[in-house]
Structures are given as C-alpha cells and as structure tokens.
Protein backbone atom coordinates (compact mmCIF):
# COMPACT_ATOMS: atom_id res chain seq x y z
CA UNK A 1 0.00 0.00 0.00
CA UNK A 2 1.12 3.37 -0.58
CA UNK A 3 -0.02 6.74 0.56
CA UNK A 4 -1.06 5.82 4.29
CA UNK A 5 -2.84 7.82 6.15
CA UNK A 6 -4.06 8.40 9.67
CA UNK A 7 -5.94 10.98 11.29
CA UNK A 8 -5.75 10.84 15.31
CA UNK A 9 -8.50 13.49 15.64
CA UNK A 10 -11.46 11.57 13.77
CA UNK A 11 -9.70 8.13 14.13
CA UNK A 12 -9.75 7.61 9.96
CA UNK A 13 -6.89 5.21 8.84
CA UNK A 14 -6.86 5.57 5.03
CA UNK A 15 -4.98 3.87 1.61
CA UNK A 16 -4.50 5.86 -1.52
CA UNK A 17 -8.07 8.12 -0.19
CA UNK A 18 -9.93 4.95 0.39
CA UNK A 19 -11.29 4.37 3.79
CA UNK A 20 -10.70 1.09 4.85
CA UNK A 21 -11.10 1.48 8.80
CA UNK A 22 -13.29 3.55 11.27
CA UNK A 23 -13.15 3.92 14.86
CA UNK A 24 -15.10 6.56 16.87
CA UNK A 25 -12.92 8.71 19.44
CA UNK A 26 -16.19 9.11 21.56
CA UNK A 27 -18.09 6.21 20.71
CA UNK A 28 -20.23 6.49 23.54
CA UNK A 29 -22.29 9.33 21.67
CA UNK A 30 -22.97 6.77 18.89
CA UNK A 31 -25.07 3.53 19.51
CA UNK A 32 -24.71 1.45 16.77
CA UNK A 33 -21.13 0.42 15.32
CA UNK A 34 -20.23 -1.98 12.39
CA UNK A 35 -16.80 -3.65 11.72
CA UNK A 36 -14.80 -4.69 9.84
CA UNK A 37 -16.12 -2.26 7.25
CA UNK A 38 -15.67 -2.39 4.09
CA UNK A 39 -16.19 -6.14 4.28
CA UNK A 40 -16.45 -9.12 2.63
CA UNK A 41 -18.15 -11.65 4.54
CA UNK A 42 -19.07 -11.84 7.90
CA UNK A 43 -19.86 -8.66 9.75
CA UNK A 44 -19.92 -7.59 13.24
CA UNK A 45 -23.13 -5.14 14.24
CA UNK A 46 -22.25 -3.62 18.18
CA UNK A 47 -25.14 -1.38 19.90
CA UNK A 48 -24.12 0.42 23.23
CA UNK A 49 -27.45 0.84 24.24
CA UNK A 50 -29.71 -1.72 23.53
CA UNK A 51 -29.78 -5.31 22.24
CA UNK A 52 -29.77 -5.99 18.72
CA UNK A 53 -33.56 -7.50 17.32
CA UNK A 54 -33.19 -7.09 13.81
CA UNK A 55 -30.79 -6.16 11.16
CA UNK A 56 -31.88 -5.41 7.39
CA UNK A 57 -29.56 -4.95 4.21
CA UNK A 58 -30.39 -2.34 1.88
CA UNK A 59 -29.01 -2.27 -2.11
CA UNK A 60 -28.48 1.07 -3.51
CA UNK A 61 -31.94 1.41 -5.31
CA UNK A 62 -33.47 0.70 -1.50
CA UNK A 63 -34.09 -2.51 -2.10
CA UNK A 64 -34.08 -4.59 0.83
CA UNK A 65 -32.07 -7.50 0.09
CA UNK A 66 -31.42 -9.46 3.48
CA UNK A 67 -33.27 -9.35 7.15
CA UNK A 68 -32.20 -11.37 10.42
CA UNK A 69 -34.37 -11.64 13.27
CA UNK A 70 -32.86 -12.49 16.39
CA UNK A 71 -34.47 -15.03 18.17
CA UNK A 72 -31.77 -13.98 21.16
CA UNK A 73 -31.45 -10.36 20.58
CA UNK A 74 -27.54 -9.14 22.05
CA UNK A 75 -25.45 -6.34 21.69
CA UNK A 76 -23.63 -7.81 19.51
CA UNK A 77 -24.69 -9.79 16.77
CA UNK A 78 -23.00 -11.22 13.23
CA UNK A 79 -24.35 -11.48 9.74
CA UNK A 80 -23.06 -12.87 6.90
CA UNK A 81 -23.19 -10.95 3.75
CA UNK A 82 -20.22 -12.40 2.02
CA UNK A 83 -23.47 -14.04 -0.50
CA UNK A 84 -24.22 -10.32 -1.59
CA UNK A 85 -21.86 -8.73 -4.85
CA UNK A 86 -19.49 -6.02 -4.24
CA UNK A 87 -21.36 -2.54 -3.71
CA UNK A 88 -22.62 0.01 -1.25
CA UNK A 89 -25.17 -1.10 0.96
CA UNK A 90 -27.53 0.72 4.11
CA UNK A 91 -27.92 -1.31 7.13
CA UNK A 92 -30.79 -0.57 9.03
CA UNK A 93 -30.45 -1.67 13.30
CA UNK A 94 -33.29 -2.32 15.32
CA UNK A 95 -33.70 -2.46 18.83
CA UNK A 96 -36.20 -2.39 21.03
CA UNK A 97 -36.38 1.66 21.36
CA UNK A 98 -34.33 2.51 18.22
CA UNK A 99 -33.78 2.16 14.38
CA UNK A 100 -30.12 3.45 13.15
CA UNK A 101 -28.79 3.51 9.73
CA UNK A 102 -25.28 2.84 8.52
CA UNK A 103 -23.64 3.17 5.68
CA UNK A 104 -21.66 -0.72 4.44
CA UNK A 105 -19.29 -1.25 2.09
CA UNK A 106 -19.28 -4.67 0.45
CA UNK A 107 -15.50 -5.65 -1.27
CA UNK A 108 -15.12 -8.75 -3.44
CA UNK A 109 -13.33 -11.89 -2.00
C-alpha cells in the first residue's frame, strides 16, 4: 500500500483516499457500530445501548435485500453478507427503542 494515512483526531486510517477502517474517538455518543467495514463476509453489528432485534440490508436502489431476526437479541450480533456482490449497501439496526442507519461497504473476495 502506498499513501497511508491516519488521522488521530477523527480516528480515519486511510490507503491511496480509500477508507478502509473507522473507529469513533467518543463512541459512547454513537449507539450502533459496524466492523470490519468495508467487508467481505461476515460482519460484526455492536449497539451500546440496547440489544440488537433485527438487522436489514439495503441495495443502492433501497431494495431490501437481506433481514435477520434475532431469536436472542444481544449487543452484539454477526451477519453474513459475504453471498451479496461487491457494492454500497444501508444497514438498518433495530432495537427495542431505536432504528439506526449505517452506511456498508461490500468488497469482493
């Protein structure tokens, strides 16, 4: 890789102006994190807050194109999306109390 880059104040690590990592400095004011992201399989959904009931995938044109219902909702849960192609994707969190959307990147194998 060439052209690293890291930014201590908003905790952005980035290759040749892609952004292949996040990590909030004050994660506590944000409930919902994903990681690894972008990904290319199995993803890891964290809420501070509340447990984790639902998690649905949405395509570009706002298509939904995968929901999980936890029978056991946690904090943290997993999803595999390693089935969906390559592209940008919304991911939509439910809890019990709250609905937050994140933006996903999806990289090929």
């Amino acid at each position: 890789m060439k052209n690293i880059y890291f930014d201590p104040e908003r905790w952005i690590l980035s290759a040749e102006n892609s952004v292949i990592s996040t990590r909030l400095k004050n994660a506590s004011h944000y409930s919902s994190l994903v990681f690894p992201n972008p990904t290319n399989g199995i993803l890891t959904v964290y809420d501070n807050t509340l447990p984790i009931h639902s998690i649905r995938v949405f395509d570009e044109t706002g298509r939904m194109v995968k929901k999980v219902d936890f029978e056991f909702p946690a904090n943290q849960q997993e999803v595999d999306i390693s089935t969906l192609p390559a592209a940008y994707y919304l991911l939509e969190i439910e809890t019990m109390k709250t609905v937050s959307t994140l933006k996903l990147i999806k990289i090929r194998e």
